[in-house]
PDB file of N, CA and C in Angstrom:
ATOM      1  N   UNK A   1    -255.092 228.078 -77.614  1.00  0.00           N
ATOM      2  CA  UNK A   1    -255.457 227.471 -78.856  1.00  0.00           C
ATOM      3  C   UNK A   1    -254.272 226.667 -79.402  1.00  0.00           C
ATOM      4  N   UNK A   2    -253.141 227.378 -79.754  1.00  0.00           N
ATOM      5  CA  UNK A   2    -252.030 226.574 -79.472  1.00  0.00           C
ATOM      6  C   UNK A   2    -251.155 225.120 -79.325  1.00  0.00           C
ATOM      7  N   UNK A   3    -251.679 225.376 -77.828  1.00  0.00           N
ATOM      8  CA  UNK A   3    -251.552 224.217 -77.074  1.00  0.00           C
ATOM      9  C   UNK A   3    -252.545 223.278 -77.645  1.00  0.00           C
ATOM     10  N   UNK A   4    -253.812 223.153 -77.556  1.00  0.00           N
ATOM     11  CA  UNK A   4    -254.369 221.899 -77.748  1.00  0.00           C
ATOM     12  C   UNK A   4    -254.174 221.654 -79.160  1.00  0.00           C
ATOM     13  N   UNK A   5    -254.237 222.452 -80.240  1.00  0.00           N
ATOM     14  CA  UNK A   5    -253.720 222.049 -81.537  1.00  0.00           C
ATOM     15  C   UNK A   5    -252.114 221.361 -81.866  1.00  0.00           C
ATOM     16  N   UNK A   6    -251.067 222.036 -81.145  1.00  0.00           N
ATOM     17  CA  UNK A   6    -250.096 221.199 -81.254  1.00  0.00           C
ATOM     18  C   UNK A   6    -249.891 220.127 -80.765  1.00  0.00           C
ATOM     19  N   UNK A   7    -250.439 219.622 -79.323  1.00  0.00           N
ATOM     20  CA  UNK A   7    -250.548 218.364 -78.412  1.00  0.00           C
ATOM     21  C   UNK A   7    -251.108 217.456 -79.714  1.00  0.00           C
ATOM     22  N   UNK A   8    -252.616 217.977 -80.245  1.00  0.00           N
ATOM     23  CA  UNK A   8    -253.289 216.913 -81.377  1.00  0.00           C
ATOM     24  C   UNK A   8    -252.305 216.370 -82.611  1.00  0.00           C
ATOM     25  N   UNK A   9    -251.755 217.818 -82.967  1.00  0.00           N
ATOM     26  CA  UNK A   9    -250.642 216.981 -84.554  1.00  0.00           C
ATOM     27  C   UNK A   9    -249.591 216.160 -83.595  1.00  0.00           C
ATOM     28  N   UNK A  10    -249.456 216.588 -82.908  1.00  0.00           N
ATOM     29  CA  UNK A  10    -247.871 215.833 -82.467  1.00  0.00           C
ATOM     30  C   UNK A  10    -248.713 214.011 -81.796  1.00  0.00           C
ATOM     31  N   UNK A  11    -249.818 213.803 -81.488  1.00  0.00           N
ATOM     32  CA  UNK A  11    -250.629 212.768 -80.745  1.00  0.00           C
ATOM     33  C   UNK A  11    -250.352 212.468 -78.738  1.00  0.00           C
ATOM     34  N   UNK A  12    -249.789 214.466 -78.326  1.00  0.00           N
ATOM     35  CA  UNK A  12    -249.962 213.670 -77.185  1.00  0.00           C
ATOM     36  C   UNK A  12    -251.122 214.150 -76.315  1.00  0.00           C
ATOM     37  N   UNK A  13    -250.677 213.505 -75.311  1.00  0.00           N
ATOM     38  CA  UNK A  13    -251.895 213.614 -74.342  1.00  0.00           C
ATOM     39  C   UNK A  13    -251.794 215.187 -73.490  1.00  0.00           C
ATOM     40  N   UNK A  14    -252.636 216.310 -73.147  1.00  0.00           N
ATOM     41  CA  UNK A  14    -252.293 217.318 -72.429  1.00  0.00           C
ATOM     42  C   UNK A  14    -251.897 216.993 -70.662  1.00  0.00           C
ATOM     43  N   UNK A  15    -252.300 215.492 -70.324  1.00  0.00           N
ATOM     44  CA  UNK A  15    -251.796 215.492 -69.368  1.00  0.00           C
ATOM     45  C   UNK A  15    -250.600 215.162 -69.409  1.00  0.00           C
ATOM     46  N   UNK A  16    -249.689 214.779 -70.202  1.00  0.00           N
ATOM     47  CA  UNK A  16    -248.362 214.560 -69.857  1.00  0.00           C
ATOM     48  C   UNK A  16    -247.689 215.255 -69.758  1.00  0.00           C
ATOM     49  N   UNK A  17    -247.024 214.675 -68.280  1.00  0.00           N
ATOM     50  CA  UNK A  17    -245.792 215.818 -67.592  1.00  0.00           C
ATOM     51  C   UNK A  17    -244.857 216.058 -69.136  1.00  0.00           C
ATOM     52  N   UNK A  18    -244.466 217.342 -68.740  1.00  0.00           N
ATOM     53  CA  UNK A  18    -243.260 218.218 -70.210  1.00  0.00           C
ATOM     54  C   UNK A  18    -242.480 216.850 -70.186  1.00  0.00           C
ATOM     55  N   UNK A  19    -241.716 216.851 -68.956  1.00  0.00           N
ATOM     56  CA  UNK A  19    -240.474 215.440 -68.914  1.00  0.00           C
ATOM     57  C   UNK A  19    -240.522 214.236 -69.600  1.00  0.00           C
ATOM     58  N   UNK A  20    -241.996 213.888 -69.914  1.00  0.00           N
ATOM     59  CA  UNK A  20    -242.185 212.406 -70.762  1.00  0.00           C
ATOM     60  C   UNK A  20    -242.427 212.667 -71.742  1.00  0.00           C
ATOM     61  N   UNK A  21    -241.922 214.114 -72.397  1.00  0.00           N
ATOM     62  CA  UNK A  21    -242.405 214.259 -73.977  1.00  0.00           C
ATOM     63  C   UNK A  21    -240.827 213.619 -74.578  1.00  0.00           C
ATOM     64  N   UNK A  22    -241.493 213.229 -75.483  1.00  0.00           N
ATOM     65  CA  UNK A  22    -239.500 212.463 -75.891  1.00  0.00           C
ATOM     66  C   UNK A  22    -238.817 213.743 -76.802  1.00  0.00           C
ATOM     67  N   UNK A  23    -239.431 214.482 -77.793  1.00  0.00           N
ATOM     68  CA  UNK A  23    -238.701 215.005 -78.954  1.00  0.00           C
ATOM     69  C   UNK A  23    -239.436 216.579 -78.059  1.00  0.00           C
ATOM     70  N   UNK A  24    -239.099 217.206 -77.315  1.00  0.00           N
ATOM     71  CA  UNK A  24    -239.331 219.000 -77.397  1.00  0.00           C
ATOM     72  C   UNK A  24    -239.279 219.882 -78.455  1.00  0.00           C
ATOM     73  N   UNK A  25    -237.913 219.418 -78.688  1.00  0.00           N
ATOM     74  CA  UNK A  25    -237.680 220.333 -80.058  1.00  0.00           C
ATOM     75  C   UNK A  25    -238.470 219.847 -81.834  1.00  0.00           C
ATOM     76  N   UNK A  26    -238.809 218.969 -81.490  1.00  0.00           N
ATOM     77  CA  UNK A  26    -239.702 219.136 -82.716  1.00  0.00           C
ATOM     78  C   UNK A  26    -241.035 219.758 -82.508  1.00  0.00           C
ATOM     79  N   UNK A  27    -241.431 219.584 -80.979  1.00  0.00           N
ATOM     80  CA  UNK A  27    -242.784 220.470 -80.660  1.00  0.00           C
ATOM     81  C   UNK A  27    -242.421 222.095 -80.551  1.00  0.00           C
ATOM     82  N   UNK A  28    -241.621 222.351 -80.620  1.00  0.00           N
ATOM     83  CA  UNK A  28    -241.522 223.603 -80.908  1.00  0.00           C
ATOM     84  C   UNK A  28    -241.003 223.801 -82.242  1.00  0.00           C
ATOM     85  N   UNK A  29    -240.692 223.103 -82.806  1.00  0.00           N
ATOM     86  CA  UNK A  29    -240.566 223.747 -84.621  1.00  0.00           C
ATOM     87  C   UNK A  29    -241.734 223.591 -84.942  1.00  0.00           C
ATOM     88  N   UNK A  30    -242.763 222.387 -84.830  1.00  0.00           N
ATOM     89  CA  UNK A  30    -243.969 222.768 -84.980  1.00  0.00           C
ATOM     90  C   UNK A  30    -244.524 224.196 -84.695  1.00  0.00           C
ATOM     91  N   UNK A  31    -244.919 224.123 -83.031  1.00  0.00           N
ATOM     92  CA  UNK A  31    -245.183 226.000 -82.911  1.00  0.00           C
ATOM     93  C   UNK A  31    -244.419 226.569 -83.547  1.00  0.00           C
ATOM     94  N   UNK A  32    -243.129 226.920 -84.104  1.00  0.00           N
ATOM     95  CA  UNK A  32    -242.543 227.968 -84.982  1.00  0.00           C
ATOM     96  C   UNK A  32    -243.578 227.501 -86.099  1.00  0.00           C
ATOM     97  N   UNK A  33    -244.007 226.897 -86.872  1.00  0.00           N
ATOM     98  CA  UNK A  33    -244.043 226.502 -88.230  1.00  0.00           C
ATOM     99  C   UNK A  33    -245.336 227.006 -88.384  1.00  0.00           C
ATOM    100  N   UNK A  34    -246.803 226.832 -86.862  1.00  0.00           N
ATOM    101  CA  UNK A  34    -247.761 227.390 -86.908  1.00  0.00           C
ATOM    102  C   UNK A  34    -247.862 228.744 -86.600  1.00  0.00           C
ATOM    103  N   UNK A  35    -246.856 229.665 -85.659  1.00  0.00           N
ATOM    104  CA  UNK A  35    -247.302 230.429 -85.793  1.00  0.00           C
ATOM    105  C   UNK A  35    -246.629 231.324 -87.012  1.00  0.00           C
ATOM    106  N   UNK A  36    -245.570 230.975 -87.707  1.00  0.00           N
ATOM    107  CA  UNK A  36    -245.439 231.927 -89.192  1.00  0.00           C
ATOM    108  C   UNK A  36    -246.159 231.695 -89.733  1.00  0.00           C
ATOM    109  N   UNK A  37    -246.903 230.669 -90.319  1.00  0.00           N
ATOM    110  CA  UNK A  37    -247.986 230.370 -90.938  1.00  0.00           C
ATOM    111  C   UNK A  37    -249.514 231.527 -90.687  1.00  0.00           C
ATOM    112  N   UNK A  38    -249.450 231.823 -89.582  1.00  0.00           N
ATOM    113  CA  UNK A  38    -250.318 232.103 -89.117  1.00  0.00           C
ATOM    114  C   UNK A  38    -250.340 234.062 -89.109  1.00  0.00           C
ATOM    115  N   UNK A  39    -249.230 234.350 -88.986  1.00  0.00           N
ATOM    116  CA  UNK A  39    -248.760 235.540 -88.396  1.00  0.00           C
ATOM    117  C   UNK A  39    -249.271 236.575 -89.193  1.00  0.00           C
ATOM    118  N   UNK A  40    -249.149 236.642 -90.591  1.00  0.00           N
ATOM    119  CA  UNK A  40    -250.341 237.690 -91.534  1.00  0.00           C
ATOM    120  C   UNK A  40    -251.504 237.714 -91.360  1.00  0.00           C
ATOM    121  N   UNK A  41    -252.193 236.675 -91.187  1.00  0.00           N
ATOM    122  CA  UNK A  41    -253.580 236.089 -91.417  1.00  0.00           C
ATOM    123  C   UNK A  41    -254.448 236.778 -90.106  1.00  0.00           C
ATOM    124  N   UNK A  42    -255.693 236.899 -90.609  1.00  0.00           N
ATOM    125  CA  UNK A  42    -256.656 237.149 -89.132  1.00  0.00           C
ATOM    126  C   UNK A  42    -257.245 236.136 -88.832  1.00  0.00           C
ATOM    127  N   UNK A  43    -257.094 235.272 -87.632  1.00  0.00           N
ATOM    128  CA  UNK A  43    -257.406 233.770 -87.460  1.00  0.00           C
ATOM    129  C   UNK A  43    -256.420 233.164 -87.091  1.00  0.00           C
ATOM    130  N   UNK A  44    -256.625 231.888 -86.717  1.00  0.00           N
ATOM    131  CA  UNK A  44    -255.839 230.974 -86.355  1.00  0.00           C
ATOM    132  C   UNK A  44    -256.143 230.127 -87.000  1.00  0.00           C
ATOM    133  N   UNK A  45    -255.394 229.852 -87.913  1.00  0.00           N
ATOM    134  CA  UNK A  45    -255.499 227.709 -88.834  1.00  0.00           C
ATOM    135  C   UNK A  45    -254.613 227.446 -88.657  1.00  0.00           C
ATOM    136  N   UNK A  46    -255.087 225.881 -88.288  1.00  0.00           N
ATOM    137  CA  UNK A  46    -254.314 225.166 -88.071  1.00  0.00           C
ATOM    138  C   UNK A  46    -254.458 223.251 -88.789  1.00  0.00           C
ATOM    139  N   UNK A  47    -255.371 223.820 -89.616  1.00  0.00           N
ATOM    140  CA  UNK A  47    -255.527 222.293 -90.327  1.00  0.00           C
ATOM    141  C   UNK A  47    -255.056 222.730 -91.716  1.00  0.00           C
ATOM    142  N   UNK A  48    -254.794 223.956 -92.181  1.00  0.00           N
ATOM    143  CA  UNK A  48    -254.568 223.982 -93.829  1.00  0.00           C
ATOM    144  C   UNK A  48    -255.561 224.812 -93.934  1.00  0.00           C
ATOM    145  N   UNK A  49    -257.337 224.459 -94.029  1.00  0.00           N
ATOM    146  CA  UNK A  49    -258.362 225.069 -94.358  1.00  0.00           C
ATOM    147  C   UNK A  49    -258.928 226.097 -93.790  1.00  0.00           C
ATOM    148  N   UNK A  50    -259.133 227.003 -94.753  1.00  0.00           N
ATOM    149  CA  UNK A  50    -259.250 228.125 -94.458  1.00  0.00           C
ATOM    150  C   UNK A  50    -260.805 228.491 -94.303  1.00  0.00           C
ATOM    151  N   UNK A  51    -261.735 227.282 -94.874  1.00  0.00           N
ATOM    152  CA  UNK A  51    -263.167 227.662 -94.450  1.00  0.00           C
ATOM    153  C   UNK A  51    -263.662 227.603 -93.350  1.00  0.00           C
ATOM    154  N   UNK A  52    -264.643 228.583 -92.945  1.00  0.00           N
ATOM    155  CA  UNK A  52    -265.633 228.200 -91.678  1.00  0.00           C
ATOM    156  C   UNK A  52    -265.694 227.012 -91.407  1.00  0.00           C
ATOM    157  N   UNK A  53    -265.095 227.038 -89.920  1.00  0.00           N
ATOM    158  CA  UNK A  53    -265.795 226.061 -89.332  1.00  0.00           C
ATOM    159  C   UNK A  53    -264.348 224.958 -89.334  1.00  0.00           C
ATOM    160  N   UNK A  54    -263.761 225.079 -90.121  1.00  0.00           N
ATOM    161  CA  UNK A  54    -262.740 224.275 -90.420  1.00  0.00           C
ATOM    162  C   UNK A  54    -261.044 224.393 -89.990  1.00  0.00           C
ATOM    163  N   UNK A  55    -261.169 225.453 -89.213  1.00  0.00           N
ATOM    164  CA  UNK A  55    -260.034 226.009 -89.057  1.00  0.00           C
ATOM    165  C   UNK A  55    -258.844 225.350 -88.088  1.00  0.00           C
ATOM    166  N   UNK A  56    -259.681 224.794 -86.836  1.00  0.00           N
ATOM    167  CA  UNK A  56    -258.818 223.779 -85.908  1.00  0.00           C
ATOM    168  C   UNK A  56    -258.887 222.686 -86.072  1.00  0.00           C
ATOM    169  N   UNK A  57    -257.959 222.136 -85.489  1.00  0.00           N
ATOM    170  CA  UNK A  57    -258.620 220.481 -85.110  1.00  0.00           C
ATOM    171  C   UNK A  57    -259.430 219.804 -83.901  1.00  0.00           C
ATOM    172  N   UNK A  58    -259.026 220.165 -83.012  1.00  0.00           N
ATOM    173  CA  UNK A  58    -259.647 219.908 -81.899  1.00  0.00           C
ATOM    174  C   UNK A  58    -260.350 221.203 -81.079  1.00  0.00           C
ATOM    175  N   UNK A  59    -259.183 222.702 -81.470  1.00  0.00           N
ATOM    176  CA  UNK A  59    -259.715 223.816 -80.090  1.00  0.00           C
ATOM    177  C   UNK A  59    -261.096 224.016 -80.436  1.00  0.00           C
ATOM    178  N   UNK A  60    -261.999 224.381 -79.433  1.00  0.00           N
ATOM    179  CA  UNK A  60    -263.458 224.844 -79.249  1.00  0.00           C
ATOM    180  C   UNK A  60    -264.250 223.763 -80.481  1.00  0.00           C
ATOM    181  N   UNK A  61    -263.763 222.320 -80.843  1.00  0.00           N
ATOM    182  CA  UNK A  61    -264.685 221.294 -80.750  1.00  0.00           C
ATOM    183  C   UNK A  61    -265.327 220.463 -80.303  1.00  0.00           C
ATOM    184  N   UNK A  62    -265.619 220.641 -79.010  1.00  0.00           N
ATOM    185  CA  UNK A  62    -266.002 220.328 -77.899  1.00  0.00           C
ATOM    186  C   UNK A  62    -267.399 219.005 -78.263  1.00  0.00           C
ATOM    187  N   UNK A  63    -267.494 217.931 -78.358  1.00  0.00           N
ATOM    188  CA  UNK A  63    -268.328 217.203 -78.775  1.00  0.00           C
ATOM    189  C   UNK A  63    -268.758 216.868 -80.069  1.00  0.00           C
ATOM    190  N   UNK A  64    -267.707 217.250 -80.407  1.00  0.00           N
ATOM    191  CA  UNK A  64    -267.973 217.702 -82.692  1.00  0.00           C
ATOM    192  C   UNK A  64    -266.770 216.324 -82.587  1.00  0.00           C
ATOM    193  N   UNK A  65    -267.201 215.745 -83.627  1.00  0.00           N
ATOM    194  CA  UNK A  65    -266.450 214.585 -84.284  1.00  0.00           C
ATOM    195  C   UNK A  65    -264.749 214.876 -84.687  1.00  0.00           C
ATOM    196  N   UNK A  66    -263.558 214.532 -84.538  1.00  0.00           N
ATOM    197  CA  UNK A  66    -262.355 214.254 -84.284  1.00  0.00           C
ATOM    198  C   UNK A  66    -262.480 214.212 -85.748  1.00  0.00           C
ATOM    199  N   UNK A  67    -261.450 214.939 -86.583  1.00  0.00           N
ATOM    200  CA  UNK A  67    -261.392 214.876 -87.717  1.00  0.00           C
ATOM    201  C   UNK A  67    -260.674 214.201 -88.342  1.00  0.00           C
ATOM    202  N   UNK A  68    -259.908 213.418 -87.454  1.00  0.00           N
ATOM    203  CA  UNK A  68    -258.920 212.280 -88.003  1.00  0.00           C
ATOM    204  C   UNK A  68    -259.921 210.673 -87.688  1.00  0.00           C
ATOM    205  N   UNK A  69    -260.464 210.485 -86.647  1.00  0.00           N
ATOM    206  CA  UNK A  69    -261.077 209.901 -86.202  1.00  0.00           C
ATOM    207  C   UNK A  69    -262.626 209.007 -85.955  1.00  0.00           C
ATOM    208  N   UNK A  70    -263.257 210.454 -85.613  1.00  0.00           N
ATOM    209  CA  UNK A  70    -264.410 210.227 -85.613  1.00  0.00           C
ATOM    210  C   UNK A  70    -264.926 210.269 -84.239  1.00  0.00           C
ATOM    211  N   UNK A  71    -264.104 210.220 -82.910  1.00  0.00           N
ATOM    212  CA  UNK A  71    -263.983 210.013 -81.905  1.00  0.00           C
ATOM    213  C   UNK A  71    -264.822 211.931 -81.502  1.00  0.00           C
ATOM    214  N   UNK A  72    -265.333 211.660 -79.964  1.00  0.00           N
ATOM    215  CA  UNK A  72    -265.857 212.957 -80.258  1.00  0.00           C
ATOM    216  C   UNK A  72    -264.815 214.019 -79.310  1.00  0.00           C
ATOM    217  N   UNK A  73    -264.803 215.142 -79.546  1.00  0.00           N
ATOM    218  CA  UNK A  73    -263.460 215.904 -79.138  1.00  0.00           C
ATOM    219  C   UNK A  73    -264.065 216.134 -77.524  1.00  0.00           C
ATOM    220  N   UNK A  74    -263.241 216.200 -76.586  1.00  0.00           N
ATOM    221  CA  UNK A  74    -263.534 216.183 -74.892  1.00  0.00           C
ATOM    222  C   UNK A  74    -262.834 217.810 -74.492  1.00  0.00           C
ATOM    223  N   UNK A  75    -263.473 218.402 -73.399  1.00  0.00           N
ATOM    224  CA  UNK A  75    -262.516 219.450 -73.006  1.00  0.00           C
ATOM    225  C   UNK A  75    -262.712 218.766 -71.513  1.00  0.00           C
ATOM    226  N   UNK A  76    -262.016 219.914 -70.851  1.00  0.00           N
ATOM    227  CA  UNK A  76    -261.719 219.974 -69.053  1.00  0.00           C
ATOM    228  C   UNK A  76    -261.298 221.403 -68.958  1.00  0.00           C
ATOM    229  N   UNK A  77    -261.146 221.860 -67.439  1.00  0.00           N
ATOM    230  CA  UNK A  77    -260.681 222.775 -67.324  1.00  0.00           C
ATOM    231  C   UNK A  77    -259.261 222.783 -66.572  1.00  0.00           C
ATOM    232  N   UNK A  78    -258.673 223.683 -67.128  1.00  0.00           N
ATOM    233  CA  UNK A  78    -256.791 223.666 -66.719  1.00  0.00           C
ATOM    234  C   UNK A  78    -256.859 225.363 -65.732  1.00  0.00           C
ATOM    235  N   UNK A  79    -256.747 225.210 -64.285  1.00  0.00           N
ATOM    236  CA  UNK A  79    -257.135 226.320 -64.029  1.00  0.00           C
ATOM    237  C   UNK A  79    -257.794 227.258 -64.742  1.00  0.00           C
ATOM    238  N   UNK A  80    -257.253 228.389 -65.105  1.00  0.00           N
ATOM    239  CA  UNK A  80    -258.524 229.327 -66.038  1.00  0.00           C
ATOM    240  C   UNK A  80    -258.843 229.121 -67.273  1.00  0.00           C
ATOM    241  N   UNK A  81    -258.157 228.081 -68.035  1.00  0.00           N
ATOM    242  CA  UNK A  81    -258.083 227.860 -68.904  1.00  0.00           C
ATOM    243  C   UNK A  81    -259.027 226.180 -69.264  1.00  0.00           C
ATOM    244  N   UNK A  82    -259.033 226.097 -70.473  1.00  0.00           N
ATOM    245  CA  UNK A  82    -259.808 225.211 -71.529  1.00  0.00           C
ATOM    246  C   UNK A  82    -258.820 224.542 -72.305  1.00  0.00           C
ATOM    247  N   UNK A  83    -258.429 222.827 -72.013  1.00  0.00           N
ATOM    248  CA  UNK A  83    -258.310 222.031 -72.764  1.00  0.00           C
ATOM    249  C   UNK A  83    -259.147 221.406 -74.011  1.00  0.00           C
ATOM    250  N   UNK A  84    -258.773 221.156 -74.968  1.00  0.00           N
ATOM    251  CA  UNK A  84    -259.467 220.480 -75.891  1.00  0.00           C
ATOM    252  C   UNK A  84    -258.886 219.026 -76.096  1.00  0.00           C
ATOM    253  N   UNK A  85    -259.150 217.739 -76.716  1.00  0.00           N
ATOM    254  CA  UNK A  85    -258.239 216.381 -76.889  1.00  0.00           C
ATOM    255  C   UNK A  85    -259.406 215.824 -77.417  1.00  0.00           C
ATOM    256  N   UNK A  86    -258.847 215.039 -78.380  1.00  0.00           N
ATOM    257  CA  UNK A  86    -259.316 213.527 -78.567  1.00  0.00           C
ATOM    258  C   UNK A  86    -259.051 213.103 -77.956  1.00  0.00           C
ATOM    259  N   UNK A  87    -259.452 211.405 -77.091  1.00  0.00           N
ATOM    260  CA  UNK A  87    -259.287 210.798 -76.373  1.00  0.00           C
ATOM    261  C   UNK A  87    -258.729 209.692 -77.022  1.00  0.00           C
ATOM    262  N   UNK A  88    -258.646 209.518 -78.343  1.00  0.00           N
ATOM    263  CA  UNK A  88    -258.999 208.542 -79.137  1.00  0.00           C
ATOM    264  C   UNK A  88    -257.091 208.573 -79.718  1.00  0.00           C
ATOM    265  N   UNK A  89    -256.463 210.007 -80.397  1.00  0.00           N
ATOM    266  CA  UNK A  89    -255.584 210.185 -81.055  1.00  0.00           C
ATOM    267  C   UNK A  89    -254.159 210.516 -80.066  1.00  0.00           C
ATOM    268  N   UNK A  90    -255.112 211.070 -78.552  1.00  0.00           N
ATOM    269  CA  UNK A  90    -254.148 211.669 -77.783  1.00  0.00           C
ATOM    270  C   UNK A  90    -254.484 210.751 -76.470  1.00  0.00           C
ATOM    271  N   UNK A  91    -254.286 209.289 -76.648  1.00  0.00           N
ATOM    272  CA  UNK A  91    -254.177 208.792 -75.463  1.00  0.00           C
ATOM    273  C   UNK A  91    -253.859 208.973 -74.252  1.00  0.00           C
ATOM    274  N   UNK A  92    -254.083 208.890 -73.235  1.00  0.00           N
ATOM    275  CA  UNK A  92    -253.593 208.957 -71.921  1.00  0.00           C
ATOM    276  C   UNK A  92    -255.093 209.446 -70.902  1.00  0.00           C
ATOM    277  N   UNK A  93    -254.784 209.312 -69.925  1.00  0.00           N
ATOM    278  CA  UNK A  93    -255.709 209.784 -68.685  1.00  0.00           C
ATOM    279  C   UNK A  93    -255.786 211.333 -68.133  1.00  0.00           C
ATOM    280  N   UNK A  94    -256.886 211.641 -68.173  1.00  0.00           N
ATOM    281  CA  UNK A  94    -257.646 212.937 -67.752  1.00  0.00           C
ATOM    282  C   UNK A  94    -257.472 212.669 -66.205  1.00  0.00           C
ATOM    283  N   UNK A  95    -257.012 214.057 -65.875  1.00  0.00           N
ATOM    284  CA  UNK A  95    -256.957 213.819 -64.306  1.00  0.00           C
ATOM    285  C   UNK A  95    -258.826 213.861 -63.843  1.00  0.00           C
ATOM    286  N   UNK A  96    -258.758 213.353 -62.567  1.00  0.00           N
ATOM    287  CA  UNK A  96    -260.218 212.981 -62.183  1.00  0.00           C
ATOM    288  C   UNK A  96    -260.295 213.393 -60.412  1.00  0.00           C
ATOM    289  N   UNK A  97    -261.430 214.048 -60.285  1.00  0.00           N
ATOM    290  CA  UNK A  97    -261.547 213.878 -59.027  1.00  0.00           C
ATOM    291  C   UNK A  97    -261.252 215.124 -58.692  1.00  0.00           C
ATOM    292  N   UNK A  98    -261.056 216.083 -59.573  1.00  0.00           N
ATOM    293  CA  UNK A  98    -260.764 217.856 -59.191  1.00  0.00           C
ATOM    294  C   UNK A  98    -262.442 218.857 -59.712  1.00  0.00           C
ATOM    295  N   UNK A  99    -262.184 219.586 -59.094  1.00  0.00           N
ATOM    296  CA  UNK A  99    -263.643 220.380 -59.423  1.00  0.00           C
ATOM    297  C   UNK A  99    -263.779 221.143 -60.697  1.00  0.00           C
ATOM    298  N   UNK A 100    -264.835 220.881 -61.398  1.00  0.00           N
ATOM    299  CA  UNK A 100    -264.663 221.305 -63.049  1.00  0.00           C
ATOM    300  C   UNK A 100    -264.246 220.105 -63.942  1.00  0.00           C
ATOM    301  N   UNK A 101    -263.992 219.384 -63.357  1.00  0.00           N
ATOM    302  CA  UNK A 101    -263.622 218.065 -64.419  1.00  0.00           C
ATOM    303  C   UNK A 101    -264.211 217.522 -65.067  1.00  0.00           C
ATOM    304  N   UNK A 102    -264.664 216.630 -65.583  1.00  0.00           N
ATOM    305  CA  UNK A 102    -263.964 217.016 -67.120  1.00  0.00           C
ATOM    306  C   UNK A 102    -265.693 217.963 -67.087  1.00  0.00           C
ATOM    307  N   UNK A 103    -265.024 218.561 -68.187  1.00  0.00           N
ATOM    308  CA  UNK A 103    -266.222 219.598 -69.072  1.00  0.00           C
ATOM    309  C   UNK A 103    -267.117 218.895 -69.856  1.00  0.00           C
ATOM    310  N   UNK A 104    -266.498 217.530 -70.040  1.00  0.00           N
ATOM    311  CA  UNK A 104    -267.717 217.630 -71.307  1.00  0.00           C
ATOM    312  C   UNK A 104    -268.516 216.802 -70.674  1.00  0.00           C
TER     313      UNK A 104
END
């Protein structure tokens, strides 16, 4: 959950190699910043709002409208795992041509 929420505030793409991220350390004061934020609470927010339904930005919106955007949110699968992205905010290319691709 995490992951695709911080990739979205920060605008990158989940396919980009770690090496072409320019600033690391601000993606991890981010994760510090979400998960104290987070650490009392039962839930995960990560937009501010605390109502139903409202809680991420992109994780498990899978075809639901991009809340910055409007663009509709895409997943894939990352070995056992579930990407979430705008395509729209988090530019770049979805790998293609692997089994399970894309999800949505």
């Amino acid at each position: 959950m995490y992951q695709a929420e911080l990739l979205f505030l920060r605008g990158l793409s989940p396919w980009r190699p770690v090496g072409a991220v320019r600033d690391l350390g601000a993606l991890g004061d981010l994760a510090k910043r979400l998960l104290e934020a987070n650490k009392e609470r039962q839930g995960h927010i990560t937009t501010g709002s605390m109502r139903r339904g409202e809680e991420n930005w992109v994780y498990g919106r899978r075809g639901r409208p991009c809340r910055r955007c409007g663009t509709p949110i895409r997943s894939a699968g990352q070995q056992d795992r579930v990407t979430f992205w705008c395509p729209s905010c988090q530019p770049g290319e979805a790998p293609a041509g692997r089994a399970g691709w894309p999800r949505d």
